[in-house]
Protein backbone atom coordinates (compact mmCIF):
# COMPACT_ATOMS: atom_id res chain seq x y z
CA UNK A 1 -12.08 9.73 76.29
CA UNK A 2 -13.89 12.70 78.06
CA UNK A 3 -16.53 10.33 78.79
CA UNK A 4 -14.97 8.03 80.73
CA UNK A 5 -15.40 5.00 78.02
CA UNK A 6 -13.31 2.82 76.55
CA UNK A 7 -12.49 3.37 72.47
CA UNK A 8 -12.57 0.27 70.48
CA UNK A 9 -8.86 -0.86 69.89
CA UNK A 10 -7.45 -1.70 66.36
CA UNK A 11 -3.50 -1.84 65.82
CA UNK A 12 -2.04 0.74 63.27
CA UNK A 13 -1.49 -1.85 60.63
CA UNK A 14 -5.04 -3.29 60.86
CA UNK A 15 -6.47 -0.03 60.49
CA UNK A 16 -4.34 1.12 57.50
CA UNK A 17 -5.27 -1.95 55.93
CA UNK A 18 -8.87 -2.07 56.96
CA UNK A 19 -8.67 1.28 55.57
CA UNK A 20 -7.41 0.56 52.13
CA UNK A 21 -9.54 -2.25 51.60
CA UNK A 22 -12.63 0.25 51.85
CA UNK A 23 -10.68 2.64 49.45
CA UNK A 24 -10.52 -0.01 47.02
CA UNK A 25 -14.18 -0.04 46.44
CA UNK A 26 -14.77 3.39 46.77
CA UNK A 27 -11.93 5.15 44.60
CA UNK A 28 -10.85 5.06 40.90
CA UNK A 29 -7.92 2.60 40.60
CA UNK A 30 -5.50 5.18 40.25
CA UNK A 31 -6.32 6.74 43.17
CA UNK A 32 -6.49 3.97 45.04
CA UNK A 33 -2.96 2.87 43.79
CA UNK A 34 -1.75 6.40 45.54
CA UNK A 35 -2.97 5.55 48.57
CA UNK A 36 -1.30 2.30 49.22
CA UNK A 37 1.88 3.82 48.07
CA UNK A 38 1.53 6.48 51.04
CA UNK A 39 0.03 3.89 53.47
CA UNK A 40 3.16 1.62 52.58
CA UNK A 41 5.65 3.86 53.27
CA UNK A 42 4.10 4.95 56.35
CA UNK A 43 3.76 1.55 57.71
CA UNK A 44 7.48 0.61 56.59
CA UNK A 45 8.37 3.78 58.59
CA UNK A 46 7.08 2.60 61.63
CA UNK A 47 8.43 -0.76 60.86
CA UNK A 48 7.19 -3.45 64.01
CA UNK A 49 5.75 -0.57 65.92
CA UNK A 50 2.86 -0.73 63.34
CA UNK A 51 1.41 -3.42 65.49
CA UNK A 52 1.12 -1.28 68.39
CA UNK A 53 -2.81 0.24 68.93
CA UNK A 54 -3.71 2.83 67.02
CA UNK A 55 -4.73 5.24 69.72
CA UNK A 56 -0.74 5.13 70.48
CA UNK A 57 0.20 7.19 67.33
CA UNK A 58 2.20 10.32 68.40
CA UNK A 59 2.46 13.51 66.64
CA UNK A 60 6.49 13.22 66.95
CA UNK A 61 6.31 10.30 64.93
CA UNK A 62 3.75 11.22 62.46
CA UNK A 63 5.89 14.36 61.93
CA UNK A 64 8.59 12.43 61.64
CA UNK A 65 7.70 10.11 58.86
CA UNK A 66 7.19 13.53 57.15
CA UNK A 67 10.62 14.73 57.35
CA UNK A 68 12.08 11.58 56.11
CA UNK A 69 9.97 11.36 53.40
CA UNK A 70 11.22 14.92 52.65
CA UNK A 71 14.26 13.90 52.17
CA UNK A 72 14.09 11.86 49.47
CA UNK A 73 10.95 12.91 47.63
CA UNK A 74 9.97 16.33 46.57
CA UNK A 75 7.46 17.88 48.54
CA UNK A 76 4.61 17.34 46.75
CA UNK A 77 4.95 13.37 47.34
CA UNK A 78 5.62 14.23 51.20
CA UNK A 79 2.52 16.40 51.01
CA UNK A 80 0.48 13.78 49.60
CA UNK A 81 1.43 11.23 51.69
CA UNK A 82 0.37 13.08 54.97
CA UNK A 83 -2.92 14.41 53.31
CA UNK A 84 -3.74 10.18 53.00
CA UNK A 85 -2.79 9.65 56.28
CA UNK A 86 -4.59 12.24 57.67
CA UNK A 87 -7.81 10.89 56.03
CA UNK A 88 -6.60 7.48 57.04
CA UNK A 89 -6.61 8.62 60.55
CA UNK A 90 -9.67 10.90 60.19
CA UNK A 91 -12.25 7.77 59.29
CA UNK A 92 -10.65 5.87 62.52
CA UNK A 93 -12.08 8.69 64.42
CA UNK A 94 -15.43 8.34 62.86
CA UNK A 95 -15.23 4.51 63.21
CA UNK A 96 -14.52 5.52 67.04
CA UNK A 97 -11.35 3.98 66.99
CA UNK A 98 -8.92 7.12 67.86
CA UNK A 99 -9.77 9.93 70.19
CA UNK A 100 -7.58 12.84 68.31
CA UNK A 101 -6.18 12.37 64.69
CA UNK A 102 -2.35 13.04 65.24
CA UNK A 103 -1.74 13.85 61.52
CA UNK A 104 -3.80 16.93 61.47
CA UNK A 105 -1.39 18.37 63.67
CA UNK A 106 1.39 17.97 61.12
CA UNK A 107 1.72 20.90 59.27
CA UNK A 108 2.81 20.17 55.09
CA UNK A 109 6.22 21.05 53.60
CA UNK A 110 6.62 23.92 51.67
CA UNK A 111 8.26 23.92 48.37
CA UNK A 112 11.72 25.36 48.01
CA UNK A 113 14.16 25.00 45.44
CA UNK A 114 11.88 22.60 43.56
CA UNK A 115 10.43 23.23 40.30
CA UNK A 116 6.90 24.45 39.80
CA UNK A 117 4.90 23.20 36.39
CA UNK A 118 4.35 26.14 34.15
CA UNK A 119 2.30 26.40 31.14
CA UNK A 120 3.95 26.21 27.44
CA UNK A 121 5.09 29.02 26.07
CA UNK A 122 3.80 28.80 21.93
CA UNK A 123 7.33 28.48 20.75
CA UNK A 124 7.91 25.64 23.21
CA UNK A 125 4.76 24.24 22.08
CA UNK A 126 5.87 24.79 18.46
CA UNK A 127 9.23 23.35 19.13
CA UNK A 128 7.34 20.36 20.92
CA UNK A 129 5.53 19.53 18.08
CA UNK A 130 8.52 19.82 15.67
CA UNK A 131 10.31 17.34 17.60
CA UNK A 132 6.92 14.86 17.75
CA UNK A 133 6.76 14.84 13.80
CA UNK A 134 10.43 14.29 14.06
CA UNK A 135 10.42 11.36 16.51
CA UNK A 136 6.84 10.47 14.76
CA UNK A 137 4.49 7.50 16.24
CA UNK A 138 1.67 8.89 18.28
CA UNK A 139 3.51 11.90 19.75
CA UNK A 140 2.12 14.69 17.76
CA UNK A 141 -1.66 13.24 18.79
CA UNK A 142 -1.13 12.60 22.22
CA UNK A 143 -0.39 16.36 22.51
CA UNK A 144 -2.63 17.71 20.40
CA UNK A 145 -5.47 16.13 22.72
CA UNK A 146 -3.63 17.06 25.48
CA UNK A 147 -3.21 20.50 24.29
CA UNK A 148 -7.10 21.20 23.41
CA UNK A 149 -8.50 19.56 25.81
CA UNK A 150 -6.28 19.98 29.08
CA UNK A 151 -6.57 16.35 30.16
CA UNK A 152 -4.20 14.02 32.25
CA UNK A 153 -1.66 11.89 30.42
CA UNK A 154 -3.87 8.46 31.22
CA UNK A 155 -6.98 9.70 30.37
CA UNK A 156 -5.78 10.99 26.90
CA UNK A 157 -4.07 7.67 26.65
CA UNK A 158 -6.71 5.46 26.99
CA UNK A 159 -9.03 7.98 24.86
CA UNK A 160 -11.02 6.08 22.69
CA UNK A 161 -13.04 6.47 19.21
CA UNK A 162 -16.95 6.29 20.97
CA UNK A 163 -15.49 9.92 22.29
CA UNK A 164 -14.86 11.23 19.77
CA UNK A 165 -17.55 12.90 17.59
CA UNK A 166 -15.97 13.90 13.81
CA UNK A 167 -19.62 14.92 12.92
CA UNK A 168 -20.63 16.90 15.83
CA UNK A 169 -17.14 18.22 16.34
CA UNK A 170 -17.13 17.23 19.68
CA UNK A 171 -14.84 15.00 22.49
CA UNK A 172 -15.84 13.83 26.09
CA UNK A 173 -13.86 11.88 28.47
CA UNK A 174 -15.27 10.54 32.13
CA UNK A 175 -11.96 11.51 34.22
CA UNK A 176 -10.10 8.91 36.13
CA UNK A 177 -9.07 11.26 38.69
CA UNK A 178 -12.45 12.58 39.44
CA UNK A 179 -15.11 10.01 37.86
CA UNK A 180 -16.65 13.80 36.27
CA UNK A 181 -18.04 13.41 33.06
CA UNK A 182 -16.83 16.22 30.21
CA UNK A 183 -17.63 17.19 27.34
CA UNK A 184 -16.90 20.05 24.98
CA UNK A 185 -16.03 21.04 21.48
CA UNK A 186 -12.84 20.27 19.05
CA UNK A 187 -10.60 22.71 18.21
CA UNK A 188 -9.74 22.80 14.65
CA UNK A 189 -5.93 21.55 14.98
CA UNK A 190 -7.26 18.33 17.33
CA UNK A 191 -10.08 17.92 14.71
CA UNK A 192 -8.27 18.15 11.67
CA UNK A 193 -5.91 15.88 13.20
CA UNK A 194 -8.42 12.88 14.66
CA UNK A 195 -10.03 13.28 11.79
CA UNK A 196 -6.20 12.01 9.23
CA UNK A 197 -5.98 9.07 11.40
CA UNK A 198 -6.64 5.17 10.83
CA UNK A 199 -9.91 4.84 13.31
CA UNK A 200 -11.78 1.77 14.11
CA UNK A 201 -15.15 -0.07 13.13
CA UNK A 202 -14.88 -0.71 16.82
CA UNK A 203 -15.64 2.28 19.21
CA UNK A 204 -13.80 0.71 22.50
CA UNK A 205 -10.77 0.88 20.23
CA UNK A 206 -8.46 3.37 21.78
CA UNK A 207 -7.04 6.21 18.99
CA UNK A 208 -3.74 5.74 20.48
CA UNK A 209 -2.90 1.77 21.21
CA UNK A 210 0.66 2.38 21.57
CA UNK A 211 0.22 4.69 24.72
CA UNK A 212 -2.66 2.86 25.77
CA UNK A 213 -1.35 -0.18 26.54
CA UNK A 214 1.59 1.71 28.08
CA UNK A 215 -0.69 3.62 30.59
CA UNK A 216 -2.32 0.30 31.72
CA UNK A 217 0.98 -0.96 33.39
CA UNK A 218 1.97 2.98 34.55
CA UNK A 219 1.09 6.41 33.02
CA UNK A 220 4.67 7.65 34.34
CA UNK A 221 6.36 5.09 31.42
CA UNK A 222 4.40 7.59 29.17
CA UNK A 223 5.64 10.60 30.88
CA UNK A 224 9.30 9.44 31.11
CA UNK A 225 9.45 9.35 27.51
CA UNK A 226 7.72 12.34 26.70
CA UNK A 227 10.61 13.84 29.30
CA UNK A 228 13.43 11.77 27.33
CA UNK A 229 12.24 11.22 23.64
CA UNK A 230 10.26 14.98 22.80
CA UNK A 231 11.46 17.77 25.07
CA UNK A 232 15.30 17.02 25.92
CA UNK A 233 15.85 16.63 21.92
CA UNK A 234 13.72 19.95 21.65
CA UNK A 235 16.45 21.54 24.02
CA UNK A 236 13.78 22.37 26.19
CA UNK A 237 14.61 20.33 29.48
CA UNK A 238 18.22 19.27 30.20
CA UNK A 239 18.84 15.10 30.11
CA UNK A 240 18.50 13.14 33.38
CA UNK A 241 21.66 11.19 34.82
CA UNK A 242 21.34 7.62 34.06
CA UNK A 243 20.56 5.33 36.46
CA UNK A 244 23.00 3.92 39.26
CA UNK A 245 23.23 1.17 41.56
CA UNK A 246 23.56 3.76 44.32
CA UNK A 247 20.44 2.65 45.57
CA UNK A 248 18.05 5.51 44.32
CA UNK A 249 14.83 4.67 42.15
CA UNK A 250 11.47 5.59 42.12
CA UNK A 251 11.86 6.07 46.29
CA UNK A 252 14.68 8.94 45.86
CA UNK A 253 14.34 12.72 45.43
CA UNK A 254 13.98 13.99 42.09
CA UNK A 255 14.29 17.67 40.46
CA UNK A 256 11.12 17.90 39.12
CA UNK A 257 11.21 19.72 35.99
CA UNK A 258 9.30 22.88 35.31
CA UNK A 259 7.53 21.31 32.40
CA UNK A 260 6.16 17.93 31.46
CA UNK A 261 2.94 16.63 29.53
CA UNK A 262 0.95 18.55 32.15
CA UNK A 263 2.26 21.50 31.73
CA UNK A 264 -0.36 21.18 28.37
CA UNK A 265 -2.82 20.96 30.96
CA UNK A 266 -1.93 24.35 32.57
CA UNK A 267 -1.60 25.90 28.81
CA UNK A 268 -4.75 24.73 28.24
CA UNK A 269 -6.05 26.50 31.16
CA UNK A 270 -4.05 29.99 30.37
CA UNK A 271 -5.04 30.08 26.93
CA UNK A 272 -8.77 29.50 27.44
CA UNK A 273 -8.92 32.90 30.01
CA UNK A 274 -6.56 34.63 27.77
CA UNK A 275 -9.80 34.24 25.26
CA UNK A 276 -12.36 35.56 27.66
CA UNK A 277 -13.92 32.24 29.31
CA UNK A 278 -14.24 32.75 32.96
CA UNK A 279 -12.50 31.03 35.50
CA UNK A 280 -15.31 28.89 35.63
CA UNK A 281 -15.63 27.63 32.49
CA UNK A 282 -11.81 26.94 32.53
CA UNK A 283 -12.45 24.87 35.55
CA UNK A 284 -15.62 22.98 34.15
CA UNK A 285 -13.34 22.19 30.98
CA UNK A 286 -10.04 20.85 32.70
CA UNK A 287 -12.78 18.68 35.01
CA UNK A 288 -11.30 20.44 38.33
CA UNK A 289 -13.40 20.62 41.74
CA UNK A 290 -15.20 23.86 42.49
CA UNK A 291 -18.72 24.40 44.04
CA UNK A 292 -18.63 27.57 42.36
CA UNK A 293 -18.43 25.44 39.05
CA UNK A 294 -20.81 22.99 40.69
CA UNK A 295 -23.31 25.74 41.33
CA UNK A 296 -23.52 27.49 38.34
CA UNK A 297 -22.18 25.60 35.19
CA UNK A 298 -24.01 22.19 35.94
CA UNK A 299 -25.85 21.87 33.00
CA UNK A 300 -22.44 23.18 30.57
CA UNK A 301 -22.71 21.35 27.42
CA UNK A 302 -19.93 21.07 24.30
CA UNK A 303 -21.78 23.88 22.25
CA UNK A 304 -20.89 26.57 25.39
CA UNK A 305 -17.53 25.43 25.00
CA UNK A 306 -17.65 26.37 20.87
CA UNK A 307 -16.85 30.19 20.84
CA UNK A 308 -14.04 29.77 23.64
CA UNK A 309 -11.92 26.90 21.92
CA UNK A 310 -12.65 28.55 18.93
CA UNK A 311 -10.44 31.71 19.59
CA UNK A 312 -7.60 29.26 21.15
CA UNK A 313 -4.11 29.80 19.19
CA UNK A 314 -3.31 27.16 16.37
CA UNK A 315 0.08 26.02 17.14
CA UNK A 316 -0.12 23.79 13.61
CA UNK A 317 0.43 26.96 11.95
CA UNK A 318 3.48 29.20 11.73
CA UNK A 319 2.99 32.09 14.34
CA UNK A 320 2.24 34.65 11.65
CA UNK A 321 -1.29 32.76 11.46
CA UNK A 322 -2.15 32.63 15.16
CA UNK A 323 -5.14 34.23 16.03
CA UNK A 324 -4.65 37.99 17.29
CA UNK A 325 -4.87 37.28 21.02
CA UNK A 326 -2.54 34.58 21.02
CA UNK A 327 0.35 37.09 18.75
CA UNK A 328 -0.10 39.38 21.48
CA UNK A 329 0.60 37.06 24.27
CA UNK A 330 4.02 35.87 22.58
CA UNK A 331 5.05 39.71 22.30
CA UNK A 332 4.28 39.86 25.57
């Protein structure tokens, strides 16, 4: 150091696991699952050189983990995996442990030639929803919720009945992501539709068991088959190869597709400023971090969110009985 003293030492693999074992106190499950998957590959990049100090980590190697990663996973994956190392590396330096954190040196990938998630279009939604009442079970729920309420896949999975208010027309969720608390106001399609199925004496019951007990092993088993089973027979994505023994899984690069069960969260989003909310209410809804949100919407409760939802689209109905903005949106 400029100082003249000594750092404390700590190997790379001791730190990275030091590190994780903190995380796992401090960060939702999920999360925490997302880090070891970076902090694993990263150690199994460096292989026995792991054991080396920490203070010895070069910017040539941290760079190239990234490339290699790169290679076989899209560049969101590689992004994410050098944003956790960098915050790996960036509590070492608090704990005094390295001098200069290598990783912040690394610049991301940029995304070419991969596919970007878009919003729904309302036929695609329409056709989405044709082909959930076709291939029936929980489908046409799981994306109405998703739909009206822009949530992730697990946390409209695990939704339960004590969220859901039939009498006060109103739905909250606590987001896994995040931890933020949300709350706002049913849109007629999602109410009329929570309020046709079989609930529970029980509140902790979950109003979709099927895809809840799916999304406790892994929300992606969910996603995969909203890929496979709603929009390839909708003709809206083309089918995946199968499987080979070629070696690539879950570790090789995939195309990722344009849309996918988020893409409701994004449609969510566009549809609510198509109706006039601002950009902040849109955030406060979808649970996203912003200290403008933070600032100025803190005490946003369901009834604010009433006359926005209100004016969103009803994709239960044929399009000659969506509401005006949304007819001129599809002409557009």
């Amino acid at each position: 150091m400029a100082s003249g003293q000594t750092l404390p030492s700590a190997t790379i693999r001791s730190w990275c696991e030091r590190w994780l074992e903190s995380k796992s106190v401090e960060a939702e499950h999920r999360t925490h699952e997302r880090y070891e998957t970076s902090i694993k590959r990263f150690l199994e990049f460096l292989g026995p050189k792991a054991d080396r100090d920490l203070e010895s980590l070069s910017v040539s190697e941290v760079l190239a983990f990234r490339d290699g990663v790169a290679k076989r996973l899209s560049a969101g994956s590689t992004n994410m995996d050098l944003k956790v190392l960098r915050a790996c590396l960036y509590a070492a330096q608090r704990q005094d442990l390295l001098e200069k954190n290598v990783a912040a040196k690394v610049e991301p990938v940029k995304q070419r030639g991969e596919g970007k998630r878009r919003a729904f279009t309302l036929d695609e939604v329409r056709k989405v929803l044709d082909q959930c009442d076709e291939t029936g079970g929980e489908w046409r729920g799981l994306v109405l919720v998703g739909l009206y309420t822009g949530q992730r896949l697990g946390d409209v999975a695990k939704l339960t009945w004590s969220q859901v208010d039939l009498i006060h027309g109103r739905i909250s969720f606590v987001t896994s992501k995040t931890g933020k608390r949300l709350e706002m106001a049913l849109a007629k399609p999602l109410f009329d539709h929570l309020a046709i199925l079989p609930s529970s004496d029980d509140p902790r019951e979950c109003v979709f068991p099927l895809a809840a007990a799916l999304a406790e092993k892994h929300t992606g088993t969910i996603s995969t088959q909203f890929y496979d089973q709603i929009l390839v027979p909708a003709g809206l994505v083309p089918a995946r190869p199968h499987a080979t023994t070629s070696g690539k899984g879950r570790d090789s690069k995939r195309q990722q597709s344009e849309i996918s069960f988020h893409s409701l969260r994004h449609t969510f989003t566009t549809w609510l400023k198509a109706s006039g909310a601002s950009n902040a209410m849109a955030q406060m809804n979808v649970g996203h971090d912003s200290a403008t949100v933070s600032a100025n919407y803190t005490h946003l409760q369901a009834g604010d969110t009433v006359e926005p939802i209100s004016k969103l689209p009803d994709v239960t109905k044929p399009a000659s009985h969506a509401t005006p903005s949304a007819q001129r949106k599809e002409e557009d």
